[in-house]
C-alpha atoms as a PDB file:
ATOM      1  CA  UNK A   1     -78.876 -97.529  82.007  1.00  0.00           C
ATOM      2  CA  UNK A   2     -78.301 -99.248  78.722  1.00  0.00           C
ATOM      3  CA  UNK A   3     -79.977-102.099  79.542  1.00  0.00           C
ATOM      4  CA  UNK A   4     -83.076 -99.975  80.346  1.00  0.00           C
ATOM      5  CA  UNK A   5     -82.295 -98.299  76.872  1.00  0.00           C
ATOM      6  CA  UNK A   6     -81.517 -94.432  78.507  1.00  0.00           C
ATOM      7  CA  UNK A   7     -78.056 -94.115  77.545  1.00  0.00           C
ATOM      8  CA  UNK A   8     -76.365 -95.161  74.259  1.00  0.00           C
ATOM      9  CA  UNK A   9     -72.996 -95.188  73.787  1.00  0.00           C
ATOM     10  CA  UNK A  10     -71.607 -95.112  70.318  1.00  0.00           C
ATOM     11  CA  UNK A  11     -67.833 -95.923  69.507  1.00  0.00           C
ATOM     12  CA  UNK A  12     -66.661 -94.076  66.430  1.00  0.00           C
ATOM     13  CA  UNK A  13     -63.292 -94.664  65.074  1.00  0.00           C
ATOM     14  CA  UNK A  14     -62.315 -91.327  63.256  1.00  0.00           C
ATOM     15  CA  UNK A  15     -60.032 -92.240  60.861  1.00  0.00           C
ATOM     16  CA  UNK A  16     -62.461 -94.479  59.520  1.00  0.00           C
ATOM     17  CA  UNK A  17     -65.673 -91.540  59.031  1.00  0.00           C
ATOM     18  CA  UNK A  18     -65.938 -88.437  57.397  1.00  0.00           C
ATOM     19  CA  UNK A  19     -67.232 -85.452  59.333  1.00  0.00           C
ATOM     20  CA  UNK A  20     -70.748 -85.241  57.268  1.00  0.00           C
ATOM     21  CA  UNK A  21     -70.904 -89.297  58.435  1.00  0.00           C
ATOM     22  CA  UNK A  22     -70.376 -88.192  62.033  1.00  0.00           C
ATOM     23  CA  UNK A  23     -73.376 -85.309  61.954  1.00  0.00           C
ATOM     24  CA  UNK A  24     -75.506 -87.541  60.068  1.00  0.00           C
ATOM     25  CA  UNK A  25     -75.170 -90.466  62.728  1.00  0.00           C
ATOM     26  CA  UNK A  26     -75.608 -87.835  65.457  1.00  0.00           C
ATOM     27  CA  UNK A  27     -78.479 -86.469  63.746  1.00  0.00           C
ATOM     28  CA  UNK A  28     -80.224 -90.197  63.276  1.00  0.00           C
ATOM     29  CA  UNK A  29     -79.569 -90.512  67.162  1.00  0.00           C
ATOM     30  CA  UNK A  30     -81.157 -87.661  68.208  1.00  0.00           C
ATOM     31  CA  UNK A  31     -84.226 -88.319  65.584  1.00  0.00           C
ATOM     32  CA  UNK A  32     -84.650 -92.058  65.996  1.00  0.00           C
ATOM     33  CA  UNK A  33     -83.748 -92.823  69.700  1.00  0.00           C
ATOM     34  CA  UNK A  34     -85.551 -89.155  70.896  1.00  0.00           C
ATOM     35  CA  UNK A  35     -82.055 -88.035  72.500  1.00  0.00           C
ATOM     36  CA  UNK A  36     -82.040 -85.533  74.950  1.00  0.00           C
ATOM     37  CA  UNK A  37     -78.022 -85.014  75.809  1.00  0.00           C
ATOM     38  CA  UNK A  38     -75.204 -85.441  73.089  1.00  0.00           C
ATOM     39  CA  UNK A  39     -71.774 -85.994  74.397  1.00  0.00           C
ATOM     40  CA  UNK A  40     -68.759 -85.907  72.048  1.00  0.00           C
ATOM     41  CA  UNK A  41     -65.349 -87.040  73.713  1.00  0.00           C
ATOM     42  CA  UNK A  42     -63.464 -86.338  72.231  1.00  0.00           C
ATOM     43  CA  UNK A  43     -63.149 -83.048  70.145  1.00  0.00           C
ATOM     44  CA  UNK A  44     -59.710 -83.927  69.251  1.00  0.00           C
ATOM     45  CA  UNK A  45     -60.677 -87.515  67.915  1.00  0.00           C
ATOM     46  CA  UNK A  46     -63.419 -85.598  65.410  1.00  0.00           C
ATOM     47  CA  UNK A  47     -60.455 -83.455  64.378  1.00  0.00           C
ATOM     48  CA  UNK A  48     -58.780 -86.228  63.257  1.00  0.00           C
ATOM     49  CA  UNK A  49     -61.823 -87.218  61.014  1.00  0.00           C
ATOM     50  CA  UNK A  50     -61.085 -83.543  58.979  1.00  0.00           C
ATOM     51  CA  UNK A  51     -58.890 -83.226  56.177  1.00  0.00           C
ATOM     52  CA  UNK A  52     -58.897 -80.073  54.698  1.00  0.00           C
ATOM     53  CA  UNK A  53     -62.397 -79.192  55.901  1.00  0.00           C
ATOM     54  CA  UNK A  54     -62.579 -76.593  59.221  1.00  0.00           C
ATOM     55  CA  UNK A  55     -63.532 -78.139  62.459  1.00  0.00           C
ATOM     56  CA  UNK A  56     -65.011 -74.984  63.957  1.00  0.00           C
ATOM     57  CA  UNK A  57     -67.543 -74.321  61.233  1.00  0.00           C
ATOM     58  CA  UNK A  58     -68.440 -77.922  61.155  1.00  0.00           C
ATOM     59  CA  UNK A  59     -68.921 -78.380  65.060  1.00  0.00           C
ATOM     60  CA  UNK A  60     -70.660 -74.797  65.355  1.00  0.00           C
ATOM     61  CA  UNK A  61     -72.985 -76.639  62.602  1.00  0.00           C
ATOM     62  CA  UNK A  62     -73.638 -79.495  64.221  1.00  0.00           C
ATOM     63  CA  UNK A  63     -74.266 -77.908  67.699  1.00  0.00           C
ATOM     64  CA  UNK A  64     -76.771 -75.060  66.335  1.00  0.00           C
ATOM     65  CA  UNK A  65     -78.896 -78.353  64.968  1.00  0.00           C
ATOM     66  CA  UNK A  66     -78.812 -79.982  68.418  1.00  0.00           C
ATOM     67  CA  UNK A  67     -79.858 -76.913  69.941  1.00  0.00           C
ATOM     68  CA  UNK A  68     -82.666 -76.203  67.359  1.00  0.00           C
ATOM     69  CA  UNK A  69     -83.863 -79.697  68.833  1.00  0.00           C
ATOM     70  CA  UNK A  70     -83.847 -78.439  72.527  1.00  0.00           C
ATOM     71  CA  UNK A  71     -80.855 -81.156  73.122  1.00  0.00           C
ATOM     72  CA  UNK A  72     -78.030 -80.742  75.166  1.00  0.00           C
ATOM     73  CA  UNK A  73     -74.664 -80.985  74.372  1.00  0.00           C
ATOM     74  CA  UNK A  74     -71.496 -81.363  75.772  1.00  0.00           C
ATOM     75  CA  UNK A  75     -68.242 -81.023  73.866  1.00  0.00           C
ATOM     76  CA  UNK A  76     -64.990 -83.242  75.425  1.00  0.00           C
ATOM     77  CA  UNK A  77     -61.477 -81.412  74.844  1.00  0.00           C
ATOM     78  CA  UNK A  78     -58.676 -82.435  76.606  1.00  0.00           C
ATOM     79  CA  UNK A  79     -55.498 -80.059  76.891  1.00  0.00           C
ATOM     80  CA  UNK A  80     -52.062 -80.954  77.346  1.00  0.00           C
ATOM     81  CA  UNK A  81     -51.462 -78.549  80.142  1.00  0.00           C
ATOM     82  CA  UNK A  82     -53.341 -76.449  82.267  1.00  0.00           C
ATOM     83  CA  UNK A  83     -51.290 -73.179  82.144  1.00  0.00           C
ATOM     84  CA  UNK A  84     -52.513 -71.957  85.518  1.00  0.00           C
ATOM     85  CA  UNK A  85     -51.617 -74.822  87.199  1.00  0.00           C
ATOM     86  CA  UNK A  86     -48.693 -75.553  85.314  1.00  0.00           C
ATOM     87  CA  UNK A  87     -47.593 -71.433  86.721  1.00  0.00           C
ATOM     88  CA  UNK A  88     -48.400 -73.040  90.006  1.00  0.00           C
ATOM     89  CA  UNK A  89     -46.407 -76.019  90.349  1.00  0.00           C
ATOM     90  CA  UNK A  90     -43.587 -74.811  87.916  1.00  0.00           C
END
């Protein structure tokens, strides 16, 4: 699939970009490569990216652009512990 050019992955390190760098980069994807589906694994790693800015306004922003654009878009968040199962095998 990449070779064919229908699936670009992008490595971000998020120490090393500022959340308006992120959206802008995700925002060039979707306008230059005609994107259809946006994953971001991991929610967690874009946290890191935040200083004293607030990651829910910022993702909420990000997402209501994507979905102005009729893309798809699927947010990664891994949890420590599922408590359900955690009930279950506790």
């Amino acid at each position: 699939m990449i070779e064919r050019r229908t699936l670009s992955v992008v490595k971000l390190e998020p120490l090393s970009s500022t959340p308006d760098k992120f959206a802008n980069q995700v925002c060039l994807e979707v306008e230059e490569q005609g994107s259809r589906i946006i994953m971001i694994d991991s929610i967690a790693g874009y946290q890191l990216s935040f200083q004293k800015q607030e990651l829910t306004r910022n993702l909420h922003s990000l997402c209501k652009y994507l979905q102005s654009q009729d893309i798809t878009t699927i947010l990664i968040n891994e949890v420590e512990t599922i408590k359900y199962l955690d009930k279950i095998y506790n």
